[in-house]
C-alpha atoms as a PDB file:
ATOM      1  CA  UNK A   1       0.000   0.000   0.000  1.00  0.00           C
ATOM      2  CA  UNK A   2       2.891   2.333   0.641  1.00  0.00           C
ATOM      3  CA  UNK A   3       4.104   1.314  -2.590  1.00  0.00           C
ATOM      4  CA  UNK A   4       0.906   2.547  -4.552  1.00  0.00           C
ATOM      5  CA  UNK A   5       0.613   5.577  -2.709  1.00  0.00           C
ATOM      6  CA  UNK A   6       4.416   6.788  -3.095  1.00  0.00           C
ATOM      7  CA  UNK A   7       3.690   5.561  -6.931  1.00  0.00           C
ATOM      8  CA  UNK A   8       0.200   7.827  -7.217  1.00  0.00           C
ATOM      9  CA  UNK A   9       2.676  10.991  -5.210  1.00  0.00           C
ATOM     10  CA  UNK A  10       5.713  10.689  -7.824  1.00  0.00           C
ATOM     11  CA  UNK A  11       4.047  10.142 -11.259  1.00  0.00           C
ATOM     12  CA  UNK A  12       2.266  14.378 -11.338  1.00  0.00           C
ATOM     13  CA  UNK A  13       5.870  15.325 -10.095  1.00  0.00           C
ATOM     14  CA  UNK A  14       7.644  13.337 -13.333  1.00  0.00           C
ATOM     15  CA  UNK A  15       4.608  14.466 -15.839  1.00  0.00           C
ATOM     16  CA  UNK A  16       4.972  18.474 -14.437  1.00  0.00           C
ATOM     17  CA  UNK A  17       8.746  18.102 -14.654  1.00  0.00           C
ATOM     18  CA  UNK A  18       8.806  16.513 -18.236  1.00  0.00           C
ATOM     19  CA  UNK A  19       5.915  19.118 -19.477  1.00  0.00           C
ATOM     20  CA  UNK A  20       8.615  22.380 -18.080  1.00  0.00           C
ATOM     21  CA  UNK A  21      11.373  20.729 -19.639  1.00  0.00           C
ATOM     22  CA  UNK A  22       9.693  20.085 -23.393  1.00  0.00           C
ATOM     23  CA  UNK A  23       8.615  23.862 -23.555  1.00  0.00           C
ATOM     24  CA  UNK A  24      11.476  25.576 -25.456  1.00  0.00           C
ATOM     25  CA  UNK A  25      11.261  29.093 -27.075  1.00  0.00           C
ATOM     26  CA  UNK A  26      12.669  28.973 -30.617  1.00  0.00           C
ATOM     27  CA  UNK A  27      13.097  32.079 -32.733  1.00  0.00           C
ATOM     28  CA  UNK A  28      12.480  31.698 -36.071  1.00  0.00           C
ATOM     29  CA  UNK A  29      11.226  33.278 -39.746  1.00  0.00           C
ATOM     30  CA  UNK A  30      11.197  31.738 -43.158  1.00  0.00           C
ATOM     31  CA  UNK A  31      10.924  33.859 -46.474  1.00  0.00           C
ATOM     32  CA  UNK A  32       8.370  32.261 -48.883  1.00  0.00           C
ATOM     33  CA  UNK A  33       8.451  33.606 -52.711  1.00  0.00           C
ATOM     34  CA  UNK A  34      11.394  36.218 -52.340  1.00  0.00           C
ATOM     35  CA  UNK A  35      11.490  38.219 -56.019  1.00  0.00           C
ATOM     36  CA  UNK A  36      13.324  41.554 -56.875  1.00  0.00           C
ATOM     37  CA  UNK A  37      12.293  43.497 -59.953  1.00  0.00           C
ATOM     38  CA  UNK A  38      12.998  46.747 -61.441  1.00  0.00           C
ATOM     39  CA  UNK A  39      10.806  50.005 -59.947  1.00  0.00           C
ATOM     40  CA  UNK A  40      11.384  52.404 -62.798  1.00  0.00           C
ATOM     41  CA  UNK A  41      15.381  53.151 -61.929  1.00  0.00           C
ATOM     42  CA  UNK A  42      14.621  51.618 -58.365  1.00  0.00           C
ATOM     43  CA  UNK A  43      14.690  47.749 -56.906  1.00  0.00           C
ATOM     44  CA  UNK A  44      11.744  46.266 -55.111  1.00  0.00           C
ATOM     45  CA  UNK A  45      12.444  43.561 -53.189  1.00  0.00           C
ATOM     46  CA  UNK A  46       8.958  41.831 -52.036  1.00  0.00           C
ATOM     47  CA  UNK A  47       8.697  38.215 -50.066  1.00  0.00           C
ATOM     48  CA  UNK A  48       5.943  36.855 -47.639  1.00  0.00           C
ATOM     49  CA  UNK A  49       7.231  36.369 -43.814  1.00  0.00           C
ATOM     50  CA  UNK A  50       6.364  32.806 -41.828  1.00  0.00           C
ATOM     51  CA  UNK A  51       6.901  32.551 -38.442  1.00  0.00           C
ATOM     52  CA  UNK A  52       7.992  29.263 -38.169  1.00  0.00           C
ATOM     53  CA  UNK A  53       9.016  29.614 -33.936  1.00  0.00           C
ATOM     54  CA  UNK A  54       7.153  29.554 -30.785  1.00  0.00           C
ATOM     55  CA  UNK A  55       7.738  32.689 -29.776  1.00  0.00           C
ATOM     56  CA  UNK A  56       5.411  36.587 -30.653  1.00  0.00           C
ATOM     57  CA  UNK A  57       7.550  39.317 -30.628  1.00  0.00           C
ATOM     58  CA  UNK A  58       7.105  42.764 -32.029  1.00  0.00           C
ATOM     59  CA  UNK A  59       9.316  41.828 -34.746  1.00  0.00           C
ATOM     60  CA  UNK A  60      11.426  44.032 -37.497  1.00  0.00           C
ATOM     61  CA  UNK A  61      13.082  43.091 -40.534  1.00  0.00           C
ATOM     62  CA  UNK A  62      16.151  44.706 -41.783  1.00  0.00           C
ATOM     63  CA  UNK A  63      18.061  44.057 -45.440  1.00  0.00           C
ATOM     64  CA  UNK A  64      21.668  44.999 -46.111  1.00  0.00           C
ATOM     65  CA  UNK A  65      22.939  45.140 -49.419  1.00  0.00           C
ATOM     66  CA  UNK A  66      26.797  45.805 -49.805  1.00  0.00           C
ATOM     67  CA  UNK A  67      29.320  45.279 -52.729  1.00  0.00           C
ATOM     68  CA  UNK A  68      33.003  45.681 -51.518  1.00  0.00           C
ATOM     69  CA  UNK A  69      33.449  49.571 -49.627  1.00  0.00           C
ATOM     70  CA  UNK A  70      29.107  50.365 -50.466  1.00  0.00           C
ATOM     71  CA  UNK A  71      26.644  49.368 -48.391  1.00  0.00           C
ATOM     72  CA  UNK A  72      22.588  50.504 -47.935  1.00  0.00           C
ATOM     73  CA  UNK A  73      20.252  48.927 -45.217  1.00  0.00           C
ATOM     74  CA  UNK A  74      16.558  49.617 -45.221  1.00  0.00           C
ATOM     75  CA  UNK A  75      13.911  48.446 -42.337  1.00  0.00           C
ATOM     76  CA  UNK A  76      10.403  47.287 -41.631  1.00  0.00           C
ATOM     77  CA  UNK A  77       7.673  48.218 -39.887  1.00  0.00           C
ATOM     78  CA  UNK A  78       7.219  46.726 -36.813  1.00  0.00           C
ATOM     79  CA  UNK A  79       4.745  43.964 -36.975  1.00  0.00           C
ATOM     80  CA  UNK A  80       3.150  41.820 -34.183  1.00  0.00           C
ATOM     81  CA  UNK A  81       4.037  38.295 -35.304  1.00  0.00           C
ATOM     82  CA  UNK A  82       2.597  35.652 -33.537  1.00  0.00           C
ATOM     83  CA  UNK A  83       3.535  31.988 -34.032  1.00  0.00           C
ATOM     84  CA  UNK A  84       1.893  30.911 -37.496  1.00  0.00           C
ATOM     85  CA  UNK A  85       1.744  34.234 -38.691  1.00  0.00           C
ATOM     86  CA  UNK A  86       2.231  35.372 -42.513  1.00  0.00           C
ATOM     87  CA  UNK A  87       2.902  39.137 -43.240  1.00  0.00           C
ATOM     88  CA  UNK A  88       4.407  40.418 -46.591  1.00  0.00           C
ATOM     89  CA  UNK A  89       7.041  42.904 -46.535  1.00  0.00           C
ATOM     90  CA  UNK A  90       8.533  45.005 -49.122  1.00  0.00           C
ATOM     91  CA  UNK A  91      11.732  46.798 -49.418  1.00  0.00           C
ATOM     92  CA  UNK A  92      12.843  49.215 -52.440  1.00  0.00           C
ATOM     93  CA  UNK A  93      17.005  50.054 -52.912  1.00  0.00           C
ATOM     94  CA  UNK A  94      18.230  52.527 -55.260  1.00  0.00           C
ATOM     95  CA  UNK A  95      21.918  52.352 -56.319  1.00  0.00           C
ATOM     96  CA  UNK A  96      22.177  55.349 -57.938  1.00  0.00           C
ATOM     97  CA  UNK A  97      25.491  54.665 -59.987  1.00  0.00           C
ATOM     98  CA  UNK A  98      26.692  52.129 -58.055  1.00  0.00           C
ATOM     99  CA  UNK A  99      26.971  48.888 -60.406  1.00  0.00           C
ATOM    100  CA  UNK A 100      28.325  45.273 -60.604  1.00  0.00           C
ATOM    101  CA  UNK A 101      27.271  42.255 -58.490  1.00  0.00           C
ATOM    102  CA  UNK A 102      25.613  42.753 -54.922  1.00  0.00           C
ATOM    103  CA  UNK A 103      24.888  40.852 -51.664  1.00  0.00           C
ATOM    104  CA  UNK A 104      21.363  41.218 -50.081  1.00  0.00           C
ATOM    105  CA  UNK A 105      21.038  39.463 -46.434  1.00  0.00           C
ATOM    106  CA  UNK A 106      17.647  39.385 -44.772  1.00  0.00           C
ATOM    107  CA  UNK A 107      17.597  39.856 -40.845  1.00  0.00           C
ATOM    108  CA  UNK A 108      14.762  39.303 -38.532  1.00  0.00           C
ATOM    109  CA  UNK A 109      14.466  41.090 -35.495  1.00  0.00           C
ATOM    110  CA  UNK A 110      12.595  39.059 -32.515  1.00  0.00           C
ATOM    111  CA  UNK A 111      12.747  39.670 -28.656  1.00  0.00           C
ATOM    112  CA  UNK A 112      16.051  41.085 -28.191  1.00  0.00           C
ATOM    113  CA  UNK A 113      17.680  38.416 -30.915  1.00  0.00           C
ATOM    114  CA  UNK A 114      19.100  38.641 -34.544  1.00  0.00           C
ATOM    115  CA  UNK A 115      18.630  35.971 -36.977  1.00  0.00           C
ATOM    116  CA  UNK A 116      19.858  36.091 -40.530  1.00  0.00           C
ATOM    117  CA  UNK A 117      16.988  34.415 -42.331  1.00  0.00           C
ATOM    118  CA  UNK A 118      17.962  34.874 -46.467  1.00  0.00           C
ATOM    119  CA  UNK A 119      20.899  35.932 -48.566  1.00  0.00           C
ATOM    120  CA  UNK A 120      21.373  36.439 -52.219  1.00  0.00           C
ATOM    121  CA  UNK A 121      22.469  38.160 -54.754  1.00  0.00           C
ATOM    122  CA  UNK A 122      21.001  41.369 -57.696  1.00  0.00           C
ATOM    123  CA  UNK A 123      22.932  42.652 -60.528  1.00  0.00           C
ATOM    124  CA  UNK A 124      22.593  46.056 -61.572  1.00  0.00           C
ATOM    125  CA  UNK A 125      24.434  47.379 -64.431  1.00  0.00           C
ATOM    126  CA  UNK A 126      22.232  50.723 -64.518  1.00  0.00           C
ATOM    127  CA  UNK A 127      23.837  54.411 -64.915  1.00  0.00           C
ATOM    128  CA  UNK A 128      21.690  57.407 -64.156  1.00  0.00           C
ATOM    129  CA  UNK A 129      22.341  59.756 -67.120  1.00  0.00           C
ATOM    130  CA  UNK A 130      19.389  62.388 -66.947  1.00  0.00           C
ATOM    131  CA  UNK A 131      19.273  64.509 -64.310  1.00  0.00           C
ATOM    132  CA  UNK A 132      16.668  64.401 -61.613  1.00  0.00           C
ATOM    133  CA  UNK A 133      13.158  66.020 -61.694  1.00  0.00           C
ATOM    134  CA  UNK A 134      11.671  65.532 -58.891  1.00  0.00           C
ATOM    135  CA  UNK A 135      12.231  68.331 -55.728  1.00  0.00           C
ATOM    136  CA  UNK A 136      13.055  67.522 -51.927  1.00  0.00           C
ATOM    137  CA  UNK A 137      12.341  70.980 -50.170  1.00  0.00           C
ATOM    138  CA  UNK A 138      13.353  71.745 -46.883  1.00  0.00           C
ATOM    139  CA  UNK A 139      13.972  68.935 -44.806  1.00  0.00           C
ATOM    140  CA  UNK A 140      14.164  69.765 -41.098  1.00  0.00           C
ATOM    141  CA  UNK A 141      14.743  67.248 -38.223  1.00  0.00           C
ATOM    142  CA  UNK A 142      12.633  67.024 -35.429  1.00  0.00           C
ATOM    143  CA  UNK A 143      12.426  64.370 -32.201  1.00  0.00           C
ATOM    144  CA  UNK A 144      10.915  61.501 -34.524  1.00  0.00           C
ATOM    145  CA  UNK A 145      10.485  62.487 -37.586  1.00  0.00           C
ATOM    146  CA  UNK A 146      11.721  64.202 -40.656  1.00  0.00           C
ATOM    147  CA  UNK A 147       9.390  66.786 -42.644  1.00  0.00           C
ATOM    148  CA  UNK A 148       9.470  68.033 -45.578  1.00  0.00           C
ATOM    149  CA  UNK A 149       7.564  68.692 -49.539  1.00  0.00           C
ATOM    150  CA  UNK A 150       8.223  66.661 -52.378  1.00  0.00           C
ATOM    151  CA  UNK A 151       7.254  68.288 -55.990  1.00  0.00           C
ATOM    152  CA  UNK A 152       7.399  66.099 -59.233  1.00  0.00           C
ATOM    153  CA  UNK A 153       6.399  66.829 -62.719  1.00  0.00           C
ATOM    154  CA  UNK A 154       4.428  63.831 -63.154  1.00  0.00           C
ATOM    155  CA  UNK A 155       1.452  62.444 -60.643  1.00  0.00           C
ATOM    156  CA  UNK A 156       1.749  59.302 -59.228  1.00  0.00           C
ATOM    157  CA  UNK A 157       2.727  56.412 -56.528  1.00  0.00           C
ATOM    158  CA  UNK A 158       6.433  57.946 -54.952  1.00  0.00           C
ATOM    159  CA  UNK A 159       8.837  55.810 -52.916  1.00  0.00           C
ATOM    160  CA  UNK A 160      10.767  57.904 -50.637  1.00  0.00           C
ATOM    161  CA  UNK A 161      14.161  55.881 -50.263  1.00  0.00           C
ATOM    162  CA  UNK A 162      16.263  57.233 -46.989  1.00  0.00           C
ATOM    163  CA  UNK A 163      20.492  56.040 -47.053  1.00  0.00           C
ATOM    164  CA  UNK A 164      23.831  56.753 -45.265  1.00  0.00           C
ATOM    165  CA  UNK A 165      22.267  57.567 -42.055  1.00  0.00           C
ATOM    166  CA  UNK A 166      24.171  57.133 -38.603  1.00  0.00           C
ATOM    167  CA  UNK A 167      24.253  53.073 -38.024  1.00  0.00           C
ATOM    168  CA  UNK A 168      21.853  53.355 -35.028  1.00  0.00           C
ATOM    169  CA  UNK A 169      19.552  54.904 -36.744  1.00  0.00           C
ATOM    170  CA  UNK A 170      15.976  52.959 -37.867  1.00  0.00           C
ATOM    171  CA  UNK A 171      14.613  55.327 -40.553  1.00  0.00           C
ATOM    172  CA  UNK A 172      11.271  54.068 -42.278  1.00  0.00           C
ATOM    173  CA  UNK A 173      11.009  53.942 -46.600  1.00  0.00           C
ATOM    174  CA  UNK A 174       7.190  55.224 -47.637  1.00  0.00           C
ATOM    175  CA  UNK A 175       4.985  55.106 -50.438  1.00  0.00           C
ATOM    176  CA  UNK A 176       3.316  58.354 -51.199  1.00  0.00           C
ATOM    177  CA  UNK A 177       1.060  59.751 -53.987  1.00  0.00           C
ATOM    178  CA  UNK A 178       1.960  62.957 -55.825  1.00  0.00           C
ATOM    179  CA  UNK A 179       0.020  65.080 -57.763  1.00  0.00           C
ATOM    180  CA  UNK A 180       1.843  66.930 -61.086  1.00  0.00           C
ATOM    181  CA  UNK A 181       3.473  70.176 -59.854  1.00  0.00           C
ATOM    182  CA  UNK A 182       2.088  70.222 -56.895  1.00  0.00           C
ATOM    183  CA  UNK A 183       3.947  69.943 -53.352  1.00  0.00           C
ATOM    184  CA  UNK A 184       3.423  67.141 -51.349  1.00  0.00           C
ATOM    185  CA  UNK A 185       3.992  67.274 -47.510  1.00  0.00           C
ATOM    186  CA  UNK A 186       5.962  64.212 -45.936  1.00  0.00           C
ATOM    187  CA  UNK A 187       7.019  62.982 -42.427  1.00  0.00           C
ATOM    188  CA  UNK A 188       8.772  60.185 -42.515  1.00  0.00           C
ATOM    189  CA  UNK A 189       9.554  58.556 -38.632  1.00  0.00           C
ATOM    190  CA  UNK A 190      12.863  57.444 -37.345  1.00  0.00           C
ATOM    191  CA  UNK A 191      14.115  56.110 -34.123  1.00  0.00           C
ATOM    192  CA  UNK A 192      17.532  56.649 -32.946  1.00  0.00           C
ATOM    193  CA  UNK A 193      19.932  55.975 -29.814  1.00  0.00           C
ATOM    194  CA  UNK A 194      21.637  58.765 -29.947  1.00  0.00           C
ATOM    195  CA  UNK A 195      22.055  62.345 -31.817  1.00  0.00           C
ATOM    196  CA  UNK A 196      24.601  62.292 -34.557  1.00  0.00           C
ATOM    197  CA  UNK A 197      26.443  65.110 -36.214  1.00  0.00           C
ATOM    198  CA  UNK A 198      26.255  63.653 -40.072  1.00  0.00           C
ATOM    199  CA  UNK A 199      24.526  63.362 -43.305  1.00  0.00           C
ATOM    200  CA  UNK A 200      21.697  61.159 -44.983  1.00  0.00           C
ATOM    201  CA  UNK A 201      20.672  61.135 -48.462  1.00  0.00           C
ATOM    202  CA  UNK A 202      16.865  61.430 -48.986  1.00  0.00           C
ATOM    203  CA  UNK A 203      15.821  59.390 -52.182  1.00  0.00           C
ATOM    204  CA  UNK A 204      12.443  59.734 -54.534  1.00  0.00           C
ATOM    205  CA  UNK A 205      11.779  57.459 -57.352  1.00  0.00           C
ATOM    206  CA  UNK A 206       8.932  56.746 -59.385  1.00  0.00           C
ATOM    207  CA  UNK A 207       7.881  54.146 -61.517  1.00  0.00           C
ATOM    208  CA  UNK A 208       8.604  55.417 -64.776  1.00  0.00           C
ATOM    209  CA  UNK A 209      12.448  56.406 -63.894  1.00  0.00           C
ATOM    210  CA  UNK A 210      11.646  59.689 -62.470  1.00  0.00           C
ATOM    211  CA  UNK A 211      13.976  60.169 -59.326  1.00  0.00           C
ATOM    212  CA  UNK A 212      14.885  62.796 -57.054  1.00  0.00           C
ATOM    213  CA  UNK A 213      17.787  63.209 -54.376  1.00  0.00           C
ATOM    214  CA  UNK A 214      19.289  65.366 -51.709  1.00  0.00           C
ATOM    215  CA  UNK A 215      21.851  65.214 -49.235  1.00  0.00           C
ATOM    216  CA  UNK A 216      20.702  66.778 -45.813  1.00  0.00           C
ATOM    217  CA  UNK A 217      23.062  67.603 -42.326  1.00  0.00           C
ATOM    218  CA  UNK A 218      21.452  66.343 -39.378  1.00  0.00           C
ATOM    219  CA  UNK A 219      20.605  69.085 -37.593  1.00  0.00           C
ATOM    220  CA  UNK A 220      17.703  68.723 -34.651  1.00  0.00           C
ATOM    221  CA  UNK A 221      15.289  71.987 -34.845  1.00  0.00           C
ATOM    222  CA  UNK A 222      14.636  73.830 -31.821  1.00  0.00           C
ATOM    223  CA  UNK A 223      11.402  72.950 -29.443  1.00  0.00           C
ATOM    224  CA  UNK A 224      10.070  76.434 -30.957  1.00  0.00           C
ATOM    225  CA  UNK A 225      10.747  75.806 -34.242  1.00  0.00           C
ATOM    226  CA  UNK A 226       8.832  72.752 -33.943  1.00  0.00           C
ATOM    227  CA  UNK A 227       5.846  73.422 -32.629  1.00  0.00           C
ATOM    228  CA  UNK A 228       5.716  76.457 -35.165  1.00  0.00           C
ATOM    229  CA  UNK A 229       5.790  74.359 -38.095  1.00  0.00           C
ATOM    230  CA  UNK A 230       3.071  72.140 -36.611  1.00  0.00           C
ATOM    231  CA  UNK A 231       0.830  75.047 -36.568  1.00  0.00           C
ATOM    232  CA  UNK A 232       1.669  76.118 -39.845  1.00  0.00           C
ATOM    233  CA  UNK A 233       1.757  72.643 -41.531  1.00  0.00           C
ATOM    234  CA  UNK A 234      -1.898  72.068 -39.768  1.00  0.00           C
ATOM    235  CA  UNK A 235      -3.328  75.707 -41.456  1.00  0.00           C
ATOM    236  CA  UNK A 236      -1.922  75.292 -45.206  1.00  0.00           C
ATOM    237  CA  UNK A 237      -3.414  71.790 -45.030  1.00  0.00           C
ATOM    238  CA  UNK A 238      -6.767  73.259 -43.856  1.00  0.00           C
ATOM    239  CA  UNK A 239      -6.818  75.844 -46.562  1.00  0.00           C
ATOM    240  CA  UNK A 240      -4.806  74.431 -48.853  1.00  0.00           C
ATOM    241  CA  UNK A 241      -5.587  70.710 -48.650  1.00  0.00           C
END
């Protein structure tokens, strides 16, 4: 009778025990139908997103693309991505003249770990030999975001393609719809660890090769300044849409 009853007191023990131990977090993505194709002078790299771990994280993807000394990363969103989940993300890189073979590594972002979850390779053998027509005016830097009007000579679907920013640095790419001569307003967020004394090249390009850039210090605008422009920004688009 002891027996039994030191049996019946030692089997939930083992079973508990053996369920804690087989519960593992594992940190994982797969890429599912990864193409690149041309974006009038631009690249757009699209692909579908599985989460094929245990664990939901507000996750990130990043993609570096370097040949020898150059080098261009672009991010995500973040996304809540649960176990299971699917999400499609979409990057877009612009060369400008750089040319030859390149390397393009995929990185996912998940609960304070890095995994590199693709790599290949895109040729580009394009030159830009027209000049640009499309207008980046007055970019000014404030806590989270950059602002600024974008003016093109055609109207249609703009990507605006940020580079060469400080390495800590998370600046987002957008889509944005322009009308023909007429100036577009734009913030496009950022985080950042720290204040940098720098540059960053802000890039437009549309889909029929029209492309735009301009090379802007980072320079944080005054509290005053700030709320100024709010005020501003918030009447003209009253008035003027």
């Amino acid at each position: 009778m002891r027996l039994i009853l030191l049996y019946l007191l030692i089997i939930p023990i083992v079973v508990s025990t053996m369920i804690e131990v087989s519960v593992v977090d594992f940190i994982n993505a797969d890429v599912i139908g990864l193409k690149h194709e041309d974006y009038g002078r631009a690249t757009r790299i699209s692909f579908e997103v599985f989460n094929s771990g245990s664990v939901e994280c507000k996750a990130a993807f990043r993609m570096d693309v370097s040949k020898e000394k150059y080098s261009f990363t672009a991010w995500s969103d973040k996304i809540i991505f649960r176990p299971n989940n699917r999400k499609n993300i979409e990057f877009y890189w612009f060369p400008l003249n750089s040319t030859g073979n390149f390397t393009v590594k995929i990185k996912y972002y998940c609960a304070n770990e890095i995994k590199e979850i693709k790599e290949f390779y895109i040729k580009n053998e394009n030159y830009l030999y027209e000049q640009p027509t499309i207008d980046i005016i007055s970019p000014k830097f404030f806590e989270n975001k950059i602002v600024f009007h974008i003016k093109a000579n055609s109207t249609g679907e703009f990507i605006i393609i940020p580079s060469e920013y400080p390495k800590d640095w998370r600046i987002e790419q957008k889509k944005i719809y322009i009308k023909n001569n007429w100036p577009k307003y734009v913030e496009l967020e950022y985080e950042k660890d720290f204040w940098k004394v720098g540059k960053i090249n802000l890039m437009v390009v549309g889909k029929n090769g029209e492309y735009g850039i301009k090379t802007v210090e980072i320079k944080k605008e005054p509290l005053f300044n700030e709320i100024t422009f709010k005020i501003t920004s918030f009447i003209n688009r009253i008035f003027f849409g």
